[in-house]
Each structure stands twice: as C-alpha cells, then as structure tokens.
C-alpha atoms as a PDB file:
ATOM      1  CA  UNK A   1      53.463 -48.184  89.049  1.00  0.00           C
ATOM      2  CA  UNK A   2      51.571 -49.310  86.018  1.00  0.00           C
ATOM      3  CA  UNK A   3      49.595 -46.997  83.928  1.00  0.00           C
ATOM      4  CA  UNK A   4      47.121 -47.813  81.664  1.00  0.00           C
ATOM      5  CA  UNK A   5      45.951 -46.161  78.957  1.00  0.00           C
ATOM      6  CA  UNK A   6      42.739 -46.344  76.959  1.00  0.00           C
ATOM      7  CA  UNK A   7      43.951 -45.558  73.638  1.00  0.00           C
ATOM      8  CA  UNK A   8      41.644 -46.490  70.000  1.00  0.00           C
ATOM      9  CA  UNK A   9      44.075 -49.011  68.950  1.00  0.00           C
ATOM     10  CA  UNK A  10      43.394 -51.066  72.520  1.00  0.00           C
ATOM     11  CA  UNK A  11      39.585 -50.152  72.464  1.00  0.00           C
ATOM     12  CA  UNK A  12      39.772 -52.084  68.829  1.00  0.00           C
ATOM     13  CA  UNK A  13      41.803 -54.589  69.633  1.00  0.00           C
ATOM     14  CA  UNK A  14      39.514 -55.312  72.808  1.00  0.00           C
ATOM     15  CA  UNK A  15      36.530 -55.640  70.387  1.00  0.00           C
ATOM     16  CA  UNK A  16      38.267 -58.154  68.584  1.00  0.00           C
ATOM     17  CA  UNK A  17      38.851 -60.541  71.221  1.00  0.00           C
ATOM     18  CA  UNK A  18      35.139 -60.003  72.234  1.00  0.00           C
ATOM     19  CA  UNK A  19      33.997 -60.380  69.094  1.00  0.00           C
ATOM     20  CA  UNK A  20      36.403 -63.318  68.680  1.00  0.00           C
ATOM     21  CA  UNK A  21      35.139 -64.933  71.708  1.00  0.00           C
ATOM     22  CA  UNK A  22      31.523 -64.234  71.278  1.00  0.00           C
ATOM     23  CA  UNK A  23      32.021 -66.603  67.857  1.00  0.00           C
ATOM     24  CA  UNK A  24      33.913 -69.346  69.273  1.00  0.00           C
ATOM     25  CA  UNK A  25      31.459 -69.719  71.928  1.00  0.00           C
ATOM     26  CA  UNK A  26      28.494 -69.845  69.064  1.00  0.00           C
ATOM     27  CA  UNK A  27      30.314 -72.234  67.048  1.00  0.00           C
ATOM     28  CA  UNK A  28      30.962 -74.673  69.728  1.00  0.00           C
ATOM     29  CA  UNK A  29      27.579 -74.610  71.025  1.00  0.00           C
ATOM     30  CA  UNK A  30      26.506 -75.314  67.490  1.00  0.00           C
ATOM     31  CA  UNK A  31      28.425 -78.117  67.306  1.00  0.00           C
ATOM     32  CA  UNK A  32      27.767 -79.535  70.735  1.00  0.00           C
ATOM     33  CA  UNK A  33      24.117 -78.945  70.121  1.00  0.00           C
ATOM     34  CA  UNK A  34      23.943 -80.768  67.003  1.00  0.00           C
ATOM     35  CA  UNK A  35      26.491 -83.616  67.625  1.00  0.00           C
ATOM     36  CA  UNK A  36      23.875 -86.049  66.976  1.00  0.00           C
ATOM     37  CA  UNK A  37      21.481 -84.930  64.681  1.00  0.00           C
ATOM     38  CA  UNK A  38      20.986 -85.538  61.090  1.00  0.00           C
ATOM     39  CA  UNK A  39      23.169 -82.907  59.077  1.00  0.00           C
ATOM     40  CA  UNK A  40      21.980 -79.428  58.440  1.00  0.00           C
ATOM     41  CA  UNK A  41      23.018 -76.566  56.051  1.00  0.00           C
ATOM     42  CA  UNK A  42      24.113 -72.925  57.587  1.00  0.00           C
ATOM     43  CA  UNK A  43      24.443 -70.220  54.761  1.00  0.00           C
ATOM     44  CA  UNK A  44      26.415 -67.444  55.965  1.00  0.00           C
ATOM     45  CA  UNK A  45      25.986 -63.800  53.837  1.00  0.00           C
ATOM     46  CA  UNK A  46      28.989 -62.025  54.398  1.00  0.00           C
ATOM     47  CA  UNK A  47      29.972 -58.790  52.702  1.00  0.00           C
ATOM     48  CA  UNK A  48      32.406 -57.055  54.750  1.00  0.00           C
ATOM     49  CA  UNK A  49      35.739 -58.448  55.079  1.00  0.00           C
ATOM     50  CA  UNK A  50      35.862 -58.751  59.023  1.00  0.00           C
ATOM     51  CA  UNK A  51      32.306 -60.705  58.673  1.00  0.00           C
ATOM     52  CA  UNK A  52      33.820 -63.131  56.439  1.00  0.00           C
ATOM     53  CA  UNK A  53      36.996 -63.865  58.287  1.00  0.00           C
ATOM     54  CA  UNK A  54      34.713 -64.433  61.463  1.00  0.00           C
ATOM     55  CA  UNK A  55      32.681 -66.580  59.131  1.00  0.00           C
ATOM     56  CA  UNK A  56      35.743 -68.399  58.612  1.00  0.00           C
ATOM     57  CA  UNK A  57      36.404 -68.955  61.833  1.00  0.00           C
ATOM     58  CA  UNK A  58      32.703 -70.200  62.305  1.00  0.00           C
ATOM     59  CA  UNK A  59      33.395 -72.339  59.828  1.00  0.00           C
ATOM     60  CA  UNK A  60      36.408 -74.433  60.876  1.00  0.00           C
ATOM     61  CA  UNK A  61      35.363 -75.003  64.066  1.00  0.00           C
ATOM     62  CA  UNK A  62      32.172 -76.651  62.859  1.00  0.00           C
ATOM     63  CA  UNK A  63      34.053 -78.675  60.452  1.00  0.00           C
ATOM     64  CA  UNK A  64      33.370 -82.493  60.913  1.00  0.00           C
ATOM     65  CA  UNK A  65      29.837 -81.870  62.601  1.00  0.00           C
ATOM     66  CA  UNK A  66      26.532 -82.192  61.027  1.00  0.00           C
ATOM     67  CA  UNK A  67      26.448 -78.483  60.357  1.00  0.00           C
ATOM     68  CA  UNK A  68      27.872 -77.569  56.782  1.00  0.00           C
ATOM     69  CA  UNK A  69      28.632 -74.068  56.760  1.00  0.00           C
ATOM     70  CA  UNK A  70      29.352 -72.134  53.525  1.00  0.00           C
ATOM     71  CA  UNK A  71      29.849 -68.582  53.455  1.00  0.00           C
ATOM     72  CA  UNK A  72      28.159 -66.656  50.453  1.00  0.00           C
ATOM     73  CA  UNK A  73      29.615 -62.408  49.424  1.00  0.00           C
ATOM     74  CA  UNK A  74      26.641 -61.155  49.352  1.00  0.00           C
ATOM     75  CA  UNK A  75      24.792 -64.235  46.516  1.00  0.00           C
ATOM     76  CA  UNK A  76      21.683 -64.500  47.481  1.00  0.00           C
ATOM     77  CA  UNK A  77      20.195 -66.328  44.663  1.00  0.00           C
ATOM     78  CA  UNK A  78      23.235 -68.686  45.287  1.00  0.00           C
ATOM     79  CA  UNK A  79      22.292 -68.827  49.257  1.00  0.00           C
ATOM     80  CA  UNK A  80      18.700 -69.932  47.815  1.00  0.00           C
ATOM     81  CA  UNK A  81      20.246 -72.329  45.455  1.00  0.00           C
ATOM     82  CA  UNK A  82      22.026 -73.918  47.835  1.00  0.00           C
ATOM     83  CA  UNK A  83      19.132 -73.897  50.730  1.00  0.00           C
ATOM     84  CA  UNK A  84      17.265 -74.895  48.627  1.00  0.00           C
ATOM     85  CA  UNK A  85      14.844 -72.137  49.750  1.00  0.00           C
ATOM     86  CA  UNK A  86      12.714 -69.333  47.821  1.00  0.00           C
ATOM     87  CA  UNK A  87      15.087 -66.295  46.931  1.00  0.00           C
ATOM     88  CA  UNK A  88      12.126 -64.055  48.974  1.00  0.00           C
ATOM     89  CA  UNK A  89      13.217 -65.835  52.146  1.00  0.00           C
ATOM     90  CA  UNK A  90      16.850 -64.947  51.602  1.00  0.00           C
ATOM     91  CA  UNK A  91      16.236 -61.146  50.360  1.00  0.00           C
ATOM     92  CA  UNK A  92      14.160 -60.191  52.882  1.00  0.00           C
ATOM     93  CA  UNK A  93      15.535 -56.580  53.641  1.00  0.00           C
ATOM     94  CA  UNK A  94      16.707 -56.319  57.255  1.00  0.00           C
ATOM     95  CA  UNK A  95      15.869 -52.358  57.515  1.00  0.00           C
END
C-alpha cells in the first residue's frame, strides 16, 4: 500500500518543477520563434533570488539564438541604457 502525503516541503518542491517547466517551455518557444529573425535584446529585472536563477535558466537556453538576454538586480537606468529605451518605459510602477 502506498501512502502519500501532502506535506509543505512536496507542495514546494511541486512548484518548482512547475515553475521550472513553465520557463523551459517559454524559453524554447522564444527561441524557436525567433530562429530566423534579426537579433533582439530581452532585459530581464530580477530582484529576488529565485527570479534570477530562473532568469538564468532563461538565459542559457536562449544562448546562440537571436535573443540576447541579460538579467539586470533591480538597474533600471542600466535596463534603459542597454535598451536603449527612455528610463519612464522601464520604471513604470506595476501596482
């Protein structure tokens, strides 16, 4: 007889793989999707630690398409900078 148990630790580590999944499947279509178009820039703003590492993630497996990803703590004069966008367009509160 098996038993299973719905205990926090699963219930996290269930959101990780979902989570994990959910970013895989983003990145790929990203890449897929822009396989043959002229290179773009993706600025990621990441300020919790979890974000970032999934940013990572996003990152690598876009590496060697079009889409340059770079990942930005929470700079958004240095997302602007590098978008080459107006700073009003990258603070917009999200609230």
């Amino acid at each position: 007889m098996n038993l299973l148990i719905d205990s926090p630790i699963q219930q996290e580590s269930n959101k990780l793989i979902s989570t994990t999944k959910y970013v895989i499947s983003v990145a790929l279509y990203r890449r897929f999707a822009y396989a043959h178009r002229k290179p773009i820039k993706s600025a990621i703003l990441a300020t919790h630690l979890n974000f970032i590492h999934y940013a990572q993630l996003h990152a690598l497996l876009t590496r060697g398409s079009p889409i340059d990803v770079r990942i930005f703590p929470d700079d958004r004069p240095a997302v602007a900078q590098w978008l080459d966008a107006p700073i009003e367009l990258i603070a917009v509160d999200s609230t």
